[in-house]
C-alpha atoms as a PDB file:
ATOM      1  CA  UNK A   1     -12.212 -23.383   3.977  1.00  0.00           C
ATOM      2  CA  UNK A   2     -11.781 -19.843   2.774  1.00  0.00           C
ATOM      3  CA  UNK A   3      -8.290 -18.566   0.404  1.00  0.00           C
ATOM      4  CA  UNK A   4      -6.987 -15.462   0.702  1.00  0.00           C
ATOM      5  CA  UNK A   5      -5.728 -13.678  -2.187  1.00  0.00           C
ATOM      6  CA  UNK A   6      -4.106  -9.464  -1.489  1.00  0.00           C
ATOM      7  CA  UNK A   7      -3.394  -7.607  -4.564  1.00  0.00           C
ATOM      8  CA  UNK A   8      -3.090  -3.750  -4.162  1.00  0.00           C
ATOM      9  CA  UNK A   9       0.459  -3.350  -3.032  1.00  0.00           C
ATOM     10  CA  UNK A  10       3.393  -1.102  -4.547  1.00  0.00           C
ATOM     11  CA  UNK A  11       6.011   2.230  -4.282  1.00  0.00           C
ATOM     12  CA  UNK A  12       4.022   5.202  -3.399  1.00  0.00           C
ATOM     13  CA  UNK A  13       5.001   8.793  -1.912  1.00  0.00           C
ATOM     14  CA  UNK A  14       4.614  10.482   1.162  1.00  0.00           C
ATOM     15  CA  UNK A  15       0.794  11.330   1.191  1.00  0.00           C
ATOM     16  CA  UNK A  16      -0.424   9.128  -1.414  1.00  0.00           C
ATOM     17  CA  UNK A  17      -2.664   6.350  -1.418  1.00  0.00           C
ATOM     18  CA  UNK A  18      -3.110   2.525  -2.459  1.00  0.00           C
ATOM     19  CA  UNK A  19      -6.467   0.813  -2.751  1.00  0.00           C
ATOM     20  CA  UNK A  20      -5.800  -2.975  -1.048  1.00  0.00           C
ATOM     21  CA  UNK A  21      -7.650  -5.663  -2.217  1.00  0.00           C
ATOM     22  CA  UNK A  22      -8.583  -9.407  -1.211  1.00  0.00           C
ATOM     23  CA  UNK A  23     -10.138 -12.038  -3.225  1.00  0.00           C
ATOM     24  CA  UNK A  24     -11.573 -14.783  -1.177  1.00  0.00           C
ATOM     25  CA  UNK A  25     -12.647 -18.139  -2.415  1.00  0.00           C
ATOM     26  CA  UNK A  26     -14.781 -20.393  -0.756  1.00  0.00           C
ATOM     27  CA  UNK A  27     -18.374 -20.245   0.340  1.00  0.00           C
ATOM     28  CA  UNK A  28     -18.271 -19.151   3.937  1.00  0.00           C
ATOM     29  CA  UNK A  29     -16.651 -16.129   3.257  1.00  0.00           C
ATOM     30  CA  UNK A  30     -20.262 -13.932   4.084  1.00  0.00           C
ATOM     31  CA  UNK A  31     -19.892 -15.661   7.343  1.00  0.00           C
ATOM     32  CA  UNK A  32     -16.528 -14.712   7.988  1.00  0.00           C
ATOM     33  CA  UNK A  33     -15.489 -11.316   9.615  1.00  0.00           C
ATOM     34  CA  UNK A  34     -12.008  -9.747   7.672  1.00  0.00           C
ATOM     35  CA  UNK A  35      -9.220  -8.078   9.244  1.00  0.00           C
ATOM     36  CA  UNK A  36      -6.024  -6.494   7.633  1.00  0.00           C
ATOM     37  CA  UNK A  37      -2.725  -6.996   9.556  1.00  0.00           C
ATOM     38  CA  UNK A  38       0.805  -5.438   8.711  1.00  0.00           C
ATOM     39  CA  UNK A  39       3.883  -6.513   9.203  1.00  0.00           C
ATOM     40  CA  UNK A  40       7.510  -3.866   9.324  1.00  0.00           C
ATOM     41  CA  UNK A  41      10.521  -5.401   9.182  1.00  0.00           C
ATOM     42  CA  UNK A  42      11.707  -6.538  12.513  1.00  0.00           C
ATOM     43  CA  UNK A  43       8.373  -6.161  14.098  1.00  0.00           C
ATOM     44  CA  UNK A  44       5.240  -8.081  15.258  1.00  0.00           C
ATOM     45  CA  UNK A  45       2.713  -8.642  12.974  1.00  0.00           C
ATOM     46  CA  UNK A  46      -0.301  -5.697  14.122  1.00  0.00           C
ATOM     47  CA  UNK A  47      -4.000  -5.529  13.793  1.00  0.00           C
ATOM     48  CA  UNK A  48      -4.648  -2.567  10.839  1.00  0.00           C
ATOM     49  CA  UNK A  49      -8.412  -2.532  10.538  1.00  0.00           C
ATOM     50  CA  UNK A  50     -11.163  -5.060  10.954  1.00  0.00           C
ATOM     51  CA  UNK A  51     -14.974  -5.672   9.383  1.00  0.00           C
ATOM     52  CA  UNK A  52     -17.894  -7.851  10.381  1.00  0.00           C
ATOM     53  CA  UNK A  53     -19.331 -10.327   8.128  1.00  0.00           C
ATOM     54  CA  UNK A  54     -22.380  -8.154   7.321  1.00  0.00           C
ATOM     55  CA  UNK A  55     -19.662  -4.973   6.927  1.00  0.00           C
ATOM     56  CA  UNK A  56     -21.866  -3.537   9.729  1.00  0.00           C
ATOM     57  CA  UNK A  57     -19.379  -2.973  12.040  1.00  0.00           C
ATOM     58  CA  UNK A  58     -15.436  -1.572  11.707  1.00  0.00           C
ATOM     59  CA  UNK A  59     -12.792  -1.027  13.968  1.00  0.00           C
ATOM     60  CA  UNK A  60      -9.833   0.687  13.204  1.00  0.00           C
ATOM     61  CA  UNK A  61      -6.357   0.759  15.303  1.00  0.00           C
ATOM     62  CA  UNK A  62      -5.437   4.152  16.281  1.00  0.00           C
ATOM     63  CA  UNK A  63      -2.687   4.938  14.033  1.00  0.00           C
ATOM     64  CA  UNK A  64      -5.036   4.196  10.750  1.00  0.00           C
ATOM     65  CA  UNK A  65      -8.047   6.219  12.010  1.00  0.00           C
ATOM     66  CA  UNK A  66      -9.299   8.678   9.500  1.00  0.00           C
ATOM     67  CA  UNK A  67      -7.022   7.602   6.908  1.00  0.00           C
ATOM     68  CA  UNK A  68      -7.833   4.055   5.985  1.00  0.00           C
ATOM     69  CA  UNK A  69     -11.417   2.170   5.464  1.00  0.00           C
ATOM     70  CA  UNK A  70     -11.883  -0.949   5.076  1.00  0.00           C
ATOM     71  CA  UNK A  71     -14.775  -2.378   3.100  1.00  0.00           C
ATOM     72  CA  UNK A  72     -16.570  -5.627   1.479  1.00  0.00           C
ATOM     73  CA  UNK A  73     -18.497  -6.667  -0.786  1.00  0.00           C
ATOM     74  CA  UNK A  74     -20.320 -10.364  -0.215  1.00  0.00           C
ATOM     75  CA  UNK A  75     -21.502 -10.573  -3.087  1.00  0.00           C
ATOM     76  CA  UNK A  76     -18.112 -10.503  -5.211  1.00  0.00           C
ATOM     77  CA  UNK A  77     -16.388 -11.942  -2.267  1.00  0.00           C
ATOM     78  CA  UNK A  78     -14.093  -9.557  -2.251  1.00  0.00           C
ATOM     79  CA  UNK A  79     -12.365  -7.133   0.896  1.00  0.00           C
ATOM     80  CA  UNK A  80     -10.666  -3.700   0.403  1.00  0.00           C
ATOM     81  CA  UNK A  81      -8.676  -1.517   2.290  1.00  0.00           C
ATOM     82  CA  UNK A  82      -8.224   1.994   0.806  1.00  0.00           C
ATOM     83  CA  UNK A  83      -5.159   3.875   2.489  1.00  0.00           C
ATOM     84  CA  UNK A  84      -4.531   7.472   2.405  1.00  0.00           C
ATOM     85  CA  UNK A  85      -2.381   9.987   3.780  1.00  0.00           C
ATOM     86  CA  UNK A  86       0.144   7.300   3.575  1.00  0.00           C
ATOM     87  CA  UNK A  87       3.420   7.725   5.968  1.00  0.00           C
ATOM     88  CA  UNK A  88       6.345   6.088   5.445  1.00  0.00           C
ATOM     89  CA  UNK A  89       5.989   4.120   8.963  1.00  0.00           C
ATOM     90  CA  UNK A  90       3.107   2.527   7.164  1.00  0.00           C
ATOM     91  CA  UNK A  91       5.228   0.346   5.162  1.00  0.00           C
ATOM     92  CA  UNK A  92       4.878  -3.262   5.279  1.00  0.00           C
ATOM     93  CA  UNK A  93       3.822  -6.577   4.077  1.00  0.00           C
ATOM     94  CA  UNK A  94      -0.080  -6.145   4.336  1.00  0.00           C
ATOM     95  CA  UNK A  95      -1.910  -9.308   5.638  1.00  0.00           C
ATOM     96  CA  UNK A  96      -5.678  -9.980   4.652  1.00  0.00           C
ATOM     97  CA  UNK A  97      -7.005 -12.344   6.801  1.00  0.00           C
ATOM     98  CA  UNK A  98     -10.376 -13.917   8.210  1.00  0.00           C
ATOM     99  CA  UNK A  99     -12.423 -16.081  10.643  1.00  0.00           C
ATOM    100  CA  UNK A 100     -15.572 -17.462  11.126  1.00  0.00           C
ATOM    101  CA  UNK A 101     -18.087 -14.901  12.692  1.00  0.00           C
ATOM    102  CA  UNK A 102     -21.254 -13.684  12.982  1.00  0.00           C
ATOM    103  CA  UNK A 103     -20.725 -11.596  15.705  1.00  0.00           C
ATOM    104  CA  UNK A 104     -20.557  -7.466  15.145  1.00  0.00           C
ATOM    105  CA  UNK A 105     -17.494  -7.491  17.460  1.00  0.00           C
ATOM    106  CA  UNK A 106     -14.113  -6.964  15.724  1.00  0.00           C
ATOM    107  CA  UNK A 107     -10.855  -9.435  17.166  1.00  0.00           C
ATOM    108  CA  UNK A 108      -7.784  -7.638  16.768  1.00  0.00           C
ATOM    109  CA  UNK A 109      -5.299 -10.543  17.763  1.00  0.00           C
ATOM    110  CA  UNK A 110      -3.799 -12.408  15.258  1.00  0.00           C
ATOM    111  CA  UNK A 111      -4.634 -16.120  16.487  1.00  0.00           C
ATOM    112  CA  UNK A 112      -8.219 -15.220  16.358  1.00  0.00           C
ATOM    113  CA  UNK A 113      -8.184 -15.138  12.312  1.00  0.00           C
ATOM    114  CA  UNK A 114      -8.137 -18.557  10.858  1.00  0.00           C
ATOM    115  CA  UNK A 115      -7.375 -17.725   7.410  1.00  0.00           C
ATOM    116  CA  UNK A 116      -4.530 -15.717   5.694  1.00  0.00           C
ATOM    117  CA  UNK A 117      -3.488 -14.378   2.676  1.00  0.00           C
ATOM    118  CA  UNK A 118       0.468 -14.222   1.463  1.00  0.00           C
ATOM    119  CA  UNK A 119       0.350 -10.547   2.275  1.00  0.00           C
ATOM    120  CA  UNK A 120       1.632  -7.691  -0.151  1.00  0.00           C
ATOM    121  CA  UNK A 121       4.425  -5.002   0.141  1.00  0.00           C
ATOM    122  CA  UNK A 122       3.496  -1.535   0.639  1.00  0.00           C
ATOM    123  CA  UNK A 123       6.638   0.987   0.360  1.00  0.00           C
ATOM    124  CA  UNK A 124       6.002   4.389   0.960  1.00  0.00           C
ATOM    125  CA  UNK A 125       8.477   6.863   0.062  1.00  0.00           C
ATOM    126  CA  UNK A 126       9.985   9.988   1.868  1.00  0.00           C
END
């Protein structure tokens, strides 16, 4: 069993940036590859950017690449996402989330993670 916890989230401008985070308790979590999901209002929930368990491999969608990376560390347990350039069509509640992997390939559907965190807000400002 893995938790999920996002921190990170807030009100930035046009261009700035945010540092996501995501705690994770439990001990499988260095088996377990990460993704980071986002949800707009009145949208489906999308893939954002995705990491293998050893943080050897990353896969970014389209939209993202170049401005966000996504990292972790195994040893804290802990998963980041630093965002910048930020648009106002990236706001959203941001979605940590996880499943048991030790594959290098990345899953960008939704049902393939197991685990989820509550998500946090990101608001970016025109």
């Amino acid at each position: 069993q893995v938790q999920l916890v996002e921190s990170g989230g807030g009100l930035v401008q046009t261009g700035g940036s945010l540092r996501l985070s995501c705690a994770a308790s439990g001990r499988t979590f260095n088996r377990c590859a990460m993704g980071w999901f986002r949800q707009a209002p009145g949208k489906e929930r999308e893939f954002v950017a995705g990491i293998s368990w050893s943080g050897g491999s990353t896969y970014y969608a389209d939209s993202v690449k170049g401005r966000f990376t996504i990292s972790r560390d195994n040893a804290k347990n802990t998963g980041n996402l630093q965002m910048n350039s930020l648009k106002p069509e990236n706001t959203a509640v941001y979605y940590c989330a996880a499943r048991q992997s030790l594959s290098q390939q990345i899953e960008v559907a939704s049902d393939d993670y197991r685990y989820w965190g509550q998500g946090t807000q990101v608001t970016v400002a025109s």
